[in-house]
Protein backbone atom coordinates (compact mmCIF):
# COMPACT_ATOMS: atom_id res chain seq x y z
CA UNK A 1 0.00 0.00 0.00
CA UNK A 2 3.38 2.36 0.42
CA UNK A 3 4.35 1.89 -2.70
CA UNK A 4 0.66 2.79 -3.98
CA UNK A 5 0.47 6.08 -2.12
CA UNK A 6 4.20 7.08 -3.38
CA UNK A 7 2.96 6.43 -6.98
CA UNK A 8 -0.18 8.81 -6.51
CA UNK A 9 0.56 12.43 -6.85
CA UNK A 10 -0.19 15.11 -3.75
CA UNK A 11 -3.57 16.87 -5.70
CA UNK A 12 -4.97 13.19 -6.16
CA UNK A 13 -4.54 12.48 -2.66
CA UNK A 14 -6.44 15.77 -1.70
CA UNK A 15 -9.16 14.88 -4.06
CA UNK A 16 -9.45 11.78 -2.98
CA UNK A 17 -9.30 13.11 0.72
CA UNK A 18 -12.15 15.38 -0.21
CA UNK A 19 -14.55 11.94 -2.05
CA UNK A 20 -14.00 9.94 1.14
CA UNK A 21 -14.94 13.36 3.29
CA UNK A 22 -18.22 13.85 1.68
CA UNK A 23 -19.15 9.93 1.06
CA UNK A 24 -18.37 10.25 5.26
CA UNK A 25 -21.38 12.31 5.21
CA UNK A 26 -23.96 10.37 3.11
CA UNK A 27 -22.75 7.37 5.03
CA UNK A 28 -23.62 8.80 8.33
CA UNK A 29 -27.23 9.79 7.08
CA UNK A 30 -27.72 6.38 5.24
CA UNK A 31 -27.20 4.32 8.52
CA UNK A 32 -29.27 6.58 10.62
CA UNK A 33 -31.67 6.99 8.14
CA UNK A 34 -31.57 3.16 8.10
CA UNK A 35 -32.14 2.62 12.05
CA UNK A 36 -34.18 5.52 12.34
CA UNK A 37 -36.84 3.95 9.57
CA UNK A 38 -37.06 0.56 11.67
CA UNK A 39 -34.42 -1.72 10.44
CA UNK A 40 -32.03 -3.77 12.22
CA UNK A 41 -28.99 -2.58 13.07
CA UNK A 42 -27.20 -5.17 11.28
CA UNK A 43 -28.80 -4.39 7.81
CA UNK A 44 -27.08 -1.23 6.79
CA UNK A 45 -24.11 -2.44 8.12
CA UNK A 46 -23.92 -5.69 6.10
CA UNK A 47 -25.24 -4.05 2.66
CA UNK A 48 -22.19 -1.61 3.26
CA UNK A 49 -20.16 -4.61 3.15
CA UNK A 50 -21.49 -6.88 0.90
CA UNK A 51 -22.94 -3.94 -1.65
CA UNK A 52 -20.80 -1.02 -1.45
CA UNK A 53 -22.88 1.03 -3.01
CA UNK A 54 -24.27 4.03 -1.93
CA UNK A 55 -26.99 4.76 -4.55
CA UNK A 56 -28.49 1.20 -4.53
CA UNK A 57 -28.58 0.69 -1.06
CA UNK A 58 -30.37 3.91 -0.22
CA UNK A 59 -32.33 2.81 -3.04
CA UNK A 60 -33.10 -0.45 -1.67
CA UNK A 61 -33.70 0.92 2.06
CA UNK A 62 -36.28 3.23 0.70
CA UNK A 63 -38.14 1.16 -1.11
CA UNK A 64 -38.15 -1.32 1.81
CA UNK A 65 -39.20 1.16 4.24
CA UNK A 66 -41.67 2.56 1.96
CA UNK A 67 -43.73 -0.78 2.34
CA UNK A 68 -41.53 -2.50 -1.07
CA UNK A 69 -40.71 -5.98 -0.38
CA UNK A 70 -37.22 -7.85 -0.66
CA UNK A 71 -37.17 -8.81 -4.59
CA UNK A 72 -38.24 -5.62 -5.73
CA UNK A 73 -35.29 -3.91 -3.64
CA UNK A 74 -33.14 -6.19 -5.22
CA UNK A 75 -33.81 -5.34 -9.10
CA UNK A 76 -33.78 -1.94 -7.86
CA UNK A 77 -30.32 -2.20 -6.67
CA UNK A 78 -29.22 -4.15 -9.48
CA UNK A 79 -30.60 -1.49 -12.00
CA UNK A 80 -28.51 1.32 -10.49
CA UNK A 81 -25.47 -0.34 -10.17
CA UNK A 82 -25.64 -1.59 -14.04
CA UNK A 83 -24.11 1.65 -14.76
CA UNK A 84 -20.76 -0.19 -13.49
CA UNK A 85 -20.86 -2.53 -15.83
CA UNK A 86 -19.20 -0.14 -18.84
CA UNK A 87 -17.33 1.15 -16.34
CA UNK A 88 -15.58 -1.93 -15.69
CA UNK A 89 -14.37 -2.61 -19.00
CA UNK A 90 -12.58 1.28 -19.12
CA UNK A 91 -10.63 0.02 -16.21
CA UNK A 92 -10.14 -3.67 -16.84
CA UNK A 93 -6.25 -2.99 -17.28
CA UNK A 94 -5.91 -2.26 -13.31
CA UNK A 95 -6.71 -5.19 -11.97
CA UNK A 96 -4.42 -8.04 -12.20
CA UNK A 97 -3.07 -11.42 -10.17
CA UNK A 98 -4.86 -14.16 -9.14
CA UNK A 99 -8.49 -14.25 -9.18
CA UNK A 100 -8.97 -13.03 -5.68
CA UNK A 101 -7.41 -10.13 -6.10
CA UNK A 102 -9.54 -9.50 -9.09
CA UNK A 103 -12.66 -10.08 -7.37
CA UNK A 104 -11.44 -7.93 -4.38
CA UNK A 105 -11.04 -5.06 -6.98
CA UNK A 106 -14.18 -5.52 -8.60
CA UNK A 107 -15.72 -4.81 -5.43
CA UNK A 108 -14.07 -1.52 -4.96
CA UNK A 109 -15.00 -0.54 -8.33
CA UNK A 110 -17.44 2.90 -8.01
CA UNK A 111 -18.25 6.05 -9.55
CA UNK A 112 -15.05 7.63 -8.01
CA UNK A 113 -12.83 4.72 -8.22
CA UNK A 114 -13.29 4.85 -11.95
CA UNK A 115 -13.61 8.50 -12.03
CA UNK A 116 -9.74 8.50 -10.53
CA UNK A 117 -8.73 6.02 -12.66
CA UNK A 118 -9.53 7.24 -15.89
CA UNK A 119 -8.10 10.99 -15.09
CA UNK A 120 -4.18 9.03 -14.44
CA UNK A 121 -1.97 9.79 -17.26
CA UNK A 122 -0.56 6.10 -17.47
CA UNK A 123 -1.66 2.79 -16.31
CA UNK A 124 0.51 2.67 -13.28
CA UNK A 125 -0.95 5.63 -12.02
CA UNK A 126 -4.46 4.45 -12.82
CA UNK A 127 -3.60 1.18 -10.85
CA UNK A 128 -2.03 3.38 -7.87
CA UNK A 129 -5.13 5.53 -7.83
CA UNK A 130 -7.82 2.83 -8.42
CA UNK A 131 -6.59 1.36 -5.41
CA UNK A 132 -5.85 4.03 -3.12
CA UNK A 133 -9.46 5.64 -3.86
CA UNK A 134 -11.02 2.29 -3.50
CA UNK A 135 -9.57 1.12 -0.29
CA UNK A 136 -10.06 4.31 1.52
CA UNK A 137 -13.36 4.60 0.90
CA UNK A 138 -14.58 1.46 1.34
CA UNK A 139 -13.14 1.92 5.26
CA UNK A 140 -14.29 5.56 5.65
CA UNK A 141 -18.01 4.21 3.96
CA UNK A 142 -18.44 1.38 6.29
CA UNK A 143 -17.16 3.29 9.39
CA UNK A 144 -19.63 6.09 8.79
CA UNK A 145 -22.49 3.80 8.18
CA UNK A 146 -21.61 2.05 11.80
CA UNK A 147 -21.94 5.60 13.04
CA UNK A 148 -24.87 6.58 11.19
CA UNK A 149 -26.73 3.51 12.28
CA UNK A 150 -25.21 3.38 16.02
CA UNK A 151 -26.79 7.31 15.94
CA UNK A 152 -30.19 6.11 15.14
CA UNK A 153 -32.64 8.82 14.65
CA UNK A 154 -30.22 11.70 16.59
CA UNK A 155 -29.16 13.05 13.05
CA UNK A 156 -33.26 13.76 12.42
CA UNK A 157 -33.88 15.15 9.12
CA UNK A 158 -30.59 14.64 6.66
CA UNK A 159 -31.95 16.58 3.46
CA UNK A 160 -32.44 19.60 5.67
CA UNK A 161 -28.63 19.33 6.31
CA UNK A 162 -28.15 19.12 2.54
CA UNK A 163 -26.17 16.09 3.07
CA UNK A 164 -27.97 14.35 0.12
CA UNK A 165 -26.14 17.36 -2.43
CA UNK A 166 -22.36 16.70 -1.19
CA UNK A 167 -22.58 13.56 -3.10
CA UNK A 168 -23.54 14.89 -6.51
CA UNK A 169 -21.67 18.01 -5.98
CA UNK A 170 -18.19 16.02 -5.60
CA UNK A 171 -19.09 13.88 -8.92
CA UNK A 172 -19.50 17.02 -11.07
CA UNK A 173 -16.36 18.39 -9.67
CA UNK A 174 -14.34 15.50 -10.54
CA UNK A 175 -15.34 15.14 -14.05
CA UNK A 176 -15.11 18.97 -14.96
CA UNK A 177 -12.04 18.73 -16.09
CA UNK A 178 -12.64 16.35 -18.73
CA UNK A 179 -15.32 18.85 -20.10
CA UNK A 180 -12.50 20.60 -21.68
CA UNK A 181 -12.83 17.97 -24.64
CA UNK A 182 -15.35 19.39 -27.08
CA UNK A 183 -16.65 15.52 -28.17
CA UNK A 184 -16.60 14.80 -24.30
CA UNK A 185 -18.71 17.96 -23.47
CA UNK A 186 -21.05 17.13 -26.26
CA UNK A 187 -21.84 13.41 -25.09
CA UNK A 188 -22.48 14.68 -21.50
CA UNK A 189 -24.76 17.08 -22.72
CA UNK A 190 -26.74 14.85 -24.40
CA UNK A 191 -26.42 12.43 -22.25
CA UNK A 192 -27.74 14.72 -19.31
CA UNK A 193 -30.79 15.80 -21.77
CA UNK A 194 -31.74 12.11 -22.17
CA UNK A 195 -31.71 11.57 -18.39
CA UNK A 196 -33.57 14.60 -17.43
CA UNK A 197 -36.34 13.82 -20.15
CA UNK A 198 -36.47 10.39 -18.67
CA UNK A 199 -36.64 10.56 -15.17
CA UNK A 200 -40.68 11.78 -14.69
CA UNK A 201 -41.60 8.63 -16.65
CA UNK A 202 -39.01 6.09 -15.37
CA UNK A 203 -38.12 4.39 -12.18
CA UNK A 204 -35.29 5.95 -10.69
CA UNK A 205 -31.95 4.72 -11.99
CA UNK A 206 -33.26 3.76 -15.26
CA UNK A 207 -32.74 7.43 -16.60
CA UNK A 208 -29.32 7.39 -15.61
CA UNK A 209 -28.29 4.07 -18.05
CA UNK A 210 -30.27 6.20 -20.60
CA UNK A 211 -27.63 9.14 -20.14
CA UNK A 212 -25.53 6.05 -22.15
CA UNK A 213 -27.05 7.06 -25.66
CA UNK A 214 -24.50 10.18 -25.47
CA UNK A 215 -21.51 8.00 -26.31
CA UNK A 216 -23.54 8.15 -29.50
CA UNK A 217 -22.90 11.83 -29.95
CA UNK A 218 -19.24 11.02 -29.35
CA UNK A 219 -19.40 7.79 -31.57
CA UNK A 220 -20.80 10.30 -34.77
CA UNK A 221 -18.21 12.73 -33.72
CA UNK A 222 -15.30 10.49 -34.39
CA UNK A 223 -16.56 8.90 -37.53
CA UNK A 224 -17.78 12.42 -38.43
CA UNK A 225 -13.20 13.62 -38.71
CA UNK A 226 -12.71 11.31 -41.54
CA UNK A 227 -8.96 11.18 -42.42
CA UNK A 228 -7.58 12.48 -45.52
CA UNK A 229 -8.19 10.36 -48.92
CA UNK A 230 -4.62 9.05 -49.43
CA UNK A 231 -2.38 9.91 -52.88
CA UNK A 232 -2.77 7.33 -55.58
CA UNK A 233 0.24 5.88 -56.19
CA UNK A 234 1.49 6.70 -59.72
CA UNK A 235 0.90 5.11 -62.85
CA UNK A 236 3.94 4.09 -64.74
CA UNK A 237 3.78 5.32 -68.27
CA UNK A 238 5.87 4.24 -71.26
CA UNK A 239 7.51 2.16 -69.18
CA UNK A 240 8.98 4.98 -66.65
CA UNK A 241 7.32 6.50 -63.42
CA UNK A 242 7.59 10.34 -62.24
CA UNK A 243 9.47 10.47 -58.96
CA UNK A 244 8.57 13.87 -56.94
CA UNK A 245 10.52 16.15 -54.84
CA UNK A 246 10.02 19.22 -52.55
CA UNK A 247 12.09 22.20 -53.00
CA UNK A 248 13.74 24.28 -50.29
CA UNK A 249 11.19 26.61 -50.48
CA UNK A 250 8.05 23.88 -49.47
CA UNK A 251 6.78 23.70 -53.19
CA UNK A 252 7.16 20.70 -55.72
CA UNK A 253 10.26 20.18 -57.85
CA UNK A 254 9.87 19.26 -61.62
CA UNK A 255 8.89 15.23 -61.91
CA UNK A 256 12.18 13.32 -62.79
CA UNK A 257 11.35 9.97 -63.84
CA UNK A 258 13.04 6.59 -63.93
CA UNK A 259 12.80 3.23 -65.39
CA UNK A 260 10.89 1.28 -64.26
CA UNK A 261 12.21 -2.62 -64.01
């Protein structure tokens, strides 16, 4: 884990300081909120564990606690975190070793895991960063959610805090900089139209896989900067073949030809 931390650079470690500070703070209101609605202790604690995943599991809780039963909090769950799924192949090249440590990283994989990943230069740094952001917030999630739920209903009314906005807020700051990209900026911005067109007539995390069909903007973008036609190569004639020059000044000498054999 040394050697991780000496590989990241100091203003990824901030940032990364800063993810694990706010997720601190929706962890805390997801395990009281938890408690505080009826559940066992126990339950927010082992989802934090077992599903990592903020979103789904206060999802999940919600529609539990809203009278939803168990398999319908599943799919709900599942739905959300399907946005990982294309996320997991952009990152694929991090994770390597034996097949434990695979599936170890495949549970750290999140919005910000990725996120940090993806802004890395090379893939050592991605690797260094992938892990360092994953690790520390899985602890800093789980121990806030043991807070949160050990709290109960002290913390009262979270949205009034705006606890539920630190989340969001740290997302958009993370991927700002790769808004500098015209082609990038573009398939956000469709992508965000999509989703907010969506969301009155979908369940909730269903508008956010929609937000996919802006890679399409991207896609159209690409094939749109067609490279240059290439130069035919020349045609012999009378047996001989003009050979071209450039002359000092940038502009084309007089063809010479040659025989051709």
């Amino acid at each position: 884990m040394r050697s991780l931390l000496r590989t990241v650079d100091r203003v990824t470690l901030r940032n990364i300081a800063l993810v694990c500070l706010a997720d601190a703070l929706v962890g805390v209101s997801f395990g009281a909120i938890s408690v505080s609605g009826g559940l066992p202790i126990w339950v927010p604690i082992a989802m934090s564990l077992l599903v990592f995943a903020g979103g789904a599991q206060f999802a999940a809780v919600g529609l539990v606690l809203s009278g939803g039963g168990a398999l319908a909090a599943v799919a709900t769950g599942l739905v959300l975190n399907a946005r990982l799924l294309p996320f997991g192949f952009t990152v694929a090249d991090v994770l390597e070793g034996p097949w434990w440590r695979r599936l170890l990283g495949a549970q750290l994989l999140t919005d910000e895991t990725a996120a940090f990943a993806l802004l890395q230069p090379d893939r050592r740094s991605r690797r260094a960063a992938y892990w360092v952001c994953g690790v520390a917030l899985f602890a800093i999630w789980n121990a806030s959610v043991v807070l949160g739920a050990l709290a109960g209903g002290l913390i009262g009314d979270t949205d009034a805090l705006g606890l539920d906005a630190a989340f969001p807020a740290v997302l958009l700051a993370l991927v700002l900089p790769s808004l500098t990209d015209r082609r990038t900026r573009a398939a956000a911005l469709a992508g965000a139209v999509v989703a907010v067109a969506a969301t009155p007539f979908l369940p909730a995390g269903l508008p956010v896989l929609l937000a996919l069909l802006g890679l399409v903007v991207a896609g159209r973008g690409a094939a749109g900067g067609r490279a240059p036609e290439p130069t035919p190569e020349a045609v012999p004639v009378n047996g001989q073949r003009p050979v071209g020059g450039t002359a000092p000044g940038g502009g084309p000498t007089a063809p010479i030809t040659e025989e051709v054999h």
